[in-house]
C-alpha atoms as a PDB file:
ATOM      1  CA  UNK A   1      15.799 -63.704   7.897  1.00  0.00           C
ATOM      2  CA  UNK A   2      14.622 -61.324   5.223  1.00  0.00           C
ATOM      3  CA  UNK A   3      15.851 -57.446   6.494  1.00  0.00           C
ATOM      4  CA  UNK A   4      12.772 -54.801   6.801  1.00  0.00           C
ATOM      5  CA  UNK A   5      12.514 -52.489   3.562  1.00  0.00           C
ATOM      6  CA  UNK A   6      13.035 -49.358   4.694  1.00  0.00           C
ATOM      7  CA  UNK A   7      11.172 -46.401   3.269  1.00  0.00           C
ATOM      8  CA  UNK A   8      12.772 -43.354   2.770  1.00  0.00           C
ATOM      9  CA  UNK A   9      11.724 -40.269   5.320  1.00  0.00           C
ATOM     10  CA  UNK A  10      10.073 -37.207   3.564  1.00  0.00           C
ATOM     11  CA  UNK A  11      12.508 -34.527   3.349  1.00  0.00           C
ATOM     12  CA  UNK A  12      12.904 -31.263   4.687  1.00  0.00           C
ATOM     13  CA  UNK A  13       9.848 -28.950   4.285  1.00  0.00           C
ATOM     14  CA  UNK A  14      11.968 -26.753   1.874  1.00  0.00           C
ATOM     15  CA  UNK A  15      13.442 -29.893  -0.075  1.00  0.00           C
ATOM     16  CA  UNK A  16       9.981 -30.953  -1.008  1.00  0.00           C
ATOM     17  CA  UNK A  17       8.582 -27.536  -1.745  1.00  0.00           C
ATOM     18  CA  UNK A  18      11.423 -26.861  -3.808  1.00  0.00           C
ATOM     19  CA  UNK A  19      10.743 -30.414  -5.957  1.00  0.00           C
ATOM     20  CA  UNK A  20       6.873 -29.271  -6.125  1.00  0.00           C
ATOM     21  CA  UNK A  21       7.991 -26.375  -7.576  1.00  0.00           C
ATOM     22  CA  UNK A  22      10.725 -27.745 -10.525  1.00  0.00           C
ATOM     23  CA  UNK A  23       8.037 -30.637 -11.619  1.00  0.00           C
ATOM     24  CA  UNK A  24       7.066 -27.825 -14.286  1.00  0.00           C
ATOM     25  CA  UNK A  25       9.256 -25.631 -15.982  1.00  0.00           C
ATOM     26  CA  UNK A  26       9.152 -21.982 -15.141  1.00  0.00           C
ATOM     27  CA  UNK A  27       6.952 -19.682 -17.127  1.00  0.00           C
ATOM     28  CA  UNK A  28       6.588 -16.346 -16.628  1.00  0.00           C
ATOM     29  CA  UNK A  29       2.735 -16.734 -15.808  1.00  0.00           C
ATOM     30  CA  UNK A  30       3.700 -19.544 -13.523  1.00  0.00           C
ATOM     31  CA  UNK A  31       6.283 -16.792 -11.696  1.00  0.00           C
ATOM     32  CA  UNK A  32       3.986 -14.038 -11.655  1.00  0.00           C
ATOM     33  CA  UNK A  33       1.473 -16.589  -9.683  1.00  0.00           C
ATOM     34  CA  UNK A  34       4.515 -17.457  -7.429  1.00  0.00           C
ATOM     35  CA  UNK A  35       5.596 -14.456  -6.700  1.00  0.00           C
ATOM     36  CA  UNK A  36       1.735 -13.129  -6.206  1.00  0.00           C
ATOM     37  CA  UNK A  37       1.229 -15.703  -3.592  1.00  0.00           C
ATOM     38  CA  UNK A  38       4.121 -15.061  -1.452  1.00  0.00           C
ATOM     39  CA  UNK A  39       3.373 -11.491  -1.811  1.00  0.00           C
ATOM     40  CA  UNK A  40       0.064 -12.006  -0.141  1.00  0.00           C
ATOM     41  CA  UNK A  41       0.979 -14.232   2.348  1.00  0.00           C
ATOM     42  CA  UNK A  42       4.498 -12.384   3.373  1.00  0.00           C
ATOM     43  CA  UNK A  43       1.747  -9.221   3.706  1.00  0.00           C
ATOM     44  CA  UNK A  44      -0.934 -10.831   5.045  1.00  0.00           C
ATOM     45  CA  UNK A  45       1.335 -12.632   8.442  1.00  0.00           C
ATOM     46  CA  UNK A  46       3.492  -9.359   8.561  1.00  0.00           C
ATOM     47  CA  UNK A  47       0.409  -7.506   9.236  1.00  0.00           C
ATOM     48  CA  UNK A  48      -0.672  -9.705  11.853  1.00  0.00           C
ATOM     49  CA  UNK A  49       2.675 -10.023  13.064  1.00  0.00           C
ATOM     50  CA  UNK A  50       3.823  -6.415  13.584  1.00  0.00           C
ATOM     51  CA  UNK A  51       1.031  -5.920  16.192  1.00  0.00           C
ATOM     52  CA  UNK A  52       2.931  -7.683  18.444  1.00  0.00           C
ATOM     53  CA  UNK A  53       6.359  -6.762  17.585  1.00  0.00           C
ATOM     54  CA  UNK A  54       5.491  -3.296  18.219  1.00  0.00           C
ATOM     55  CA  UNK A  55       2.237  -2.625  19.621  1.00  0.00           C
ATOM     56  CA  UNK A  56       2.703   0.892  20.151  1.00  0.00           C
ATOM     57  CA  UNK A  57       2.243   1.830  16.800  1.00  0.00           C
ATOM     58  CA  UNK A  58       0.672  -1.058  15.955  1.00  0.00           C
ATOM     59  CA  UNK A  59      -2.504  -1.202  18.084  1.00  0.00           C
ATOM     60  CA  UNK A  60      -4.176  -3.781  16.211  1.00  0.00           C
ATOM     61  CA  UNK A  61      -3.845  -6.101  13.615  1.00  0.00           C
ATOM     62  CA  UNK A  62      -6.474  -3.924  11.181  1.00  0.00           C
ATOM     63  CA  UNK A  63      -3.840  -1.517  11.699  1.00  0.00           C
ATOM     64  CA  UNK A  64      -0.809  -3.997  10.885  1.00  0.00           C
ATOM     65  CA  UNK A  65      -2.244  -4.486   7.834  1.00  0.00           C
ATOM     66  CA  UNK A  66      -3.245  -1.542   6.620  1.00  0.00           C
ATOM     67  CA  UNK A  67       0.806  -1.080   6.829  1.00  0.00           C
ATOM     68  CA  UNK A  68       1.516  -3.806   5.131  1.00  0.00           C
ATOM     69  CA  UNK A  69      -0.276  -3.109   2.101  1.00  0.00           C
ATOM     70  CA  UNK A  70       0.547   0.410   2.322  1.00  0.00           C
ATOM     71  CA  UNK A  71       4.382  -1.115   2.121  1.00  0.00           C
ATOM     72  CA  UNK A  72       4.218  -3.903  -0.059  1.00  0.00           C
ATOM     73  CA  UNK A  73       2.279  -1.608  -2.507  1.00  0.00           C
ATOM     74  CA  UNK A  74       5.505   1.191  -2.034  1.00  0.00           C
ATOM     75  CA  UNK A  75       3.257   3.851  -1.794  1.00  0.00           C
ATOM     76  CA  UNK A  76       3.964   4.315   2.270  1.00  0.00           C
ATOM     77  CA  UNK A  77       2.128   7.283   3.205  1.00  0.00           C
ATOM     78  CA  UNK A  78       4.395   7.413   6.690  1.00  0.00           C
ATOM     79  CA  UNK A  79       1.372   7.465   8.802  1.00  0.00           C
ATOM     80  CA  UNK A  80       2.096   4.269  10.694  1.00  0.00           C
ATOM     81  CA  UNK A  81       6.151   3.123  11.212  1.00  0.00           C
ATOM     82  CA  UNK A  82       7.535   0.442  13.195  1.00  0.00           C
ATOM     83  CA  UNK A  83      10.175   1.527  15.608  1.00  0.00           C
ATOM     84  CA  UNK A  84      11.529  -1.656  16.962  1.00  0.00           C
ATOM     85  CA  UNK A  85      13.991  -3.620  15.450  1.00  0.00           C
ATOM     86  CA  UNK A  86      12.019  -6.644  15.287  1.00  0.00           C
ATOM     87  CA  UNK A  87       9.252  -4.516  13.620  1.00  0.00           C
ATOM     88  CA  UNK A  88      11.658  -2.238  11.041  1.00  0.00           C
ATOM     89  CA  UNK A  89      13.204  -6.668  10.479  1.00  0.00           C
ATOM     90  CA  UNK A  90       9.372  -7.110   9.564  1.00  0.00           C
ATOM     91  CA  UNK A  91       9.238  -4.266   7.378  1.00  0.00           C
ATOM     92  CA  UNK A  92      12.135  -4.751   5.720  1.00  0.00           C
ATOM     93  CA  UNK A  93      11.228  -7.928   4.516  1.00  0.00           C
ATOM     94  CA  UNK A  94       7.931  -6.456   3.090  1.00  0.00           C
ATOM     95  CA  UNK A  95       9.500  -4.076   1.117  1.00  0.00           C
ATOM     96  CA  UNK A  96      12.134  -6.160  -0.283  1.00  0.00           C
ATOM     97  CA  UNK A  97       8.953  -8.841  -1.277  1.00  0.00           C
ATOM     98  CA  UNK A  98       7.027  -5.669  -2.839  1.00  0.00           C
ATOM     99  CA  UNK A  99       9.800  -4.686  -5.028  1.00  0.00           C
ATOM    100  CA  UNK A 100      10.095  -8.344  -6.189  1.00  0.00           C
ATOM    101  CA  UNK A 101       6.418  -8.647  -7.229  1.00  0.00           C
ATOM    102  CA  UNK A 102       6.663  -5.350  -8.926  1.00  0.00           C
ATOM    103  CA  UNK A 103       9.814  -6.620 -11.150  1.00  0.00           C
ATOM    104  CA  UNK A 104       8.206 -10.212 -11.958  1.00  0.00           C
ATOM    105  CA  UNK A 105       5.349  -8.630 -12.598  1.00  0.00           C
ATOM    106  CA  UNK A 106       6.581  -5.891 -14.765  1.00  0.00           C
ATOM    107  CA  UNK A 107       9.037  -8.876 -16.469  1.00  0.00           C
ATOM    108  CA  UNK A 108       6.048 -10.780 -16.422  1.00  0.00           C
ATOM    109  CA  UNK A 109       4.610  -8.771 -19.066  1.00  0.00           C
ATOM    110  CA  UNK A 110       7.466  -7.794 -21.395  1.00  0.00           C
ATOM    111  CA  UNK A 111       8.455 -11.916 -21.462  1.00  0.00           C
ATOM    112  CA  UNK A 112       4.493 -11.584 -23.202  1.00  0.00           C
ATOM    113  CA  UNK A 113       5.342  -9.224 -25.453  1.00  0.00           C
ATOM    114  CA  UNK A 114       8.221 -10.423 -26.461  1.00  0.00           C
ATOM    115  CA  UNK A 115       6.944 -13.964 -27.218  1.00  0.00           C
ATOM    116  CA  UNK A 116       4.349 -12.784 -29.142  1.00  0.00           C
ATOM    117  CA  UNK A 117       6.849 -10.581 -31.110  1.00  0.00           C
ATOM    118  CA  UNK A 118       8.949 -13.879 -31.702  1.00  0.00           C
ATOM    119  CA  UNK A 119       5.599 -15.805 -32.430  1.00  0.00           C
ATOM    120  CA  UNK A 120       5.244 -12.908 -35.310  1.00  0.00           C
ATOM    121  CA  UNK A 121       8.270 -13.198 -36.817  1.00  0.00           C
ATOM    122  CA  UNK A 122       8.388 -17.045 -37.120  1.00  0.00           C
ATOM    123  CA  UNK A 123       5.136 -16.970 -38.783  1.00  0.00           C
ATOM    124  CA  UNK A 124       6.167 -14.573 -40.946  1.00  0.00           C
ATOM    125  CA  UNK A 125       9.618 -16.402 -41.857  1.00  0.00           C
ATOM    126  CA  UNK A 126       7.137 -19.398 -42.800  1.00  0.00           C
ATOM    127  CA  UNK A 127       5.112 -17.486 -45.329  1.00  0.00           C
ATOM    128  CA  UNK A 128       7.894 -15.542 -46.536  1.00  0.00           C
ATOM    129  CA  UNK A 129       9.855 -19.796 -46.876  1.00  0.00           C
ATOM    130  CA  UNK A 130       6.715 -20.389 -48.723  1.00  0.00           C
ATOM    131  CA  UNK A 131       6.334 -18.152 -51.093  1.00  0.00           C
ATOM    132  CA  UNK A 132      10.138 -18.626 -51.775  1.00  0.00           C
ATOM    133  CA  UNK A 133       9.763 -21.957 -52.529  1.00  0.00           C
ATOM    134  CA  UNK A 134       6.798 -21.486 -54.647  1.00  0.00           C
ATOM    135  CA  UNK A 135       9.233 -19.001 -56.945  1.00  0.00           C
ATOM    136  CA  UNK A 136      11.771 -21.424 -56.654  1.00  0.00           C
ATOM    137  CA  UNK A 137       9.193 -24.217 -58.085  1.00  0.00           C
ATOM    138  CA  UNK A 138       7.905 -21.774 -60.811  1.00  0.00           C
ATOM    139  CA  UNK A 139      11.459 -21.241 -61.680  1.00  0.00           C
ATOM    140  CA  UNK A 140      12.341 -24.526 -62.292  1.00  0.00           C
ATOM    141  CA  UNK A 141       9.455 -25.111 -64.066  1.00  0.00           C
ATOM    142  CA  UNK A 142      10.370 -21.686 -66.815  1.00  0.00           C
ATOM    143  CA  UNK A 143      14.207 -23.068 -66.700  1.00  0.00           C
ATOM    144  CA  UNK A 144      12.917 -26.665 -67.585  1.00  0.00           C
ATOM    145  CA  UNK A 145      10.432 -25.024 -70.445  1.00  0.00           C
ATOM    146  CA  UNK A 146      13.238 -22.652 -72.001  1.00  0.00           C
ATOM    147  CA  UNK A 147      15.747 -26.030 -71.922  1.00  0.00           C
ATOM    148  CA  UNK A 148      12.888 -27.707 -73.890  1.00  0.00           C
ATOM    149  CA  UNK A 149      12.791 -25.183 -76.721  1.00  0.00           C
ATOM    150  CA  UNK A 150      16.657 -23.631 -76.604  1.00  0.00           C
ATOM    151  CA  UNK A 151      18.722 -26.669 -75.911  1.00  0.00           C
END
């Protein structure tokens, strides 16, 4: 009696999201998008979140998430804190996720400058090979001329 084929379960949530995420290699366009998205959503459920972690200062969720821009931004004008330690958890989390989208962003940017400096200087090593060789081939040529006529 033949044995049933088992198929394998699917992994963990974070297993799989972690594979989705290595099938391409890492750019920094493709990090700046990453980082983007979780910066939204990490904003976007901490505003809706912190109205009922601390619904005193947090009245409603327009008012969450007026917060958690304010904080994921950095600016944090101060005119709405949470004072409960599931709420200050909440906003802790948001700030440390604003300062990370600010840094991939801002390496985001120099990792384009930077290529595009590299992308300049190879093309400019080419040319410059080039023109060397060219020299090199009208030198042979004058060498092979002069060893015609002065042996």
């Amino acid at each position: 009696m033949a044995t049933p084929r088992r198929t394998a379960a699917p992994g963990p949530r974070h297993v799989r999201a972690l594979s989705a995420l290595s099938r391409q290699p890492f750019s920094a366009a493709r990090a700046a998008r990453l980082i983007a998205t979780v910066t939204l959503a990490v904003t976007i459920v901490s505003g809706v979140v912190i109205h009922w972690a601390d619904k005193t200062n947090f009245p409603n969720v327009g008012r969450g998430l007026w917060w958690a821009v304010q904080t994921v931004t950095t600016v944090g004008y101060g005119d709405v804190v949470p004072t409960t330690t599931p709420g200050r958890l909440i906003a802790a989390l948001v700030m440390i996720v604003g300062i990370a989208f600010l840094a991939v962003t801002t390496a985001a940017i120099a990792s384009t400058f930077v290529e595009a400096a590299r992308r300049h200087e190879r093309d400019e090593g080419e040319l410059l090979a080039a023109k060397l060789d060219q020299i090199s081939a009208r030198l042979d040529a004058i060498e092979g001329r002069i060893s015609a006529i002065w042996p």
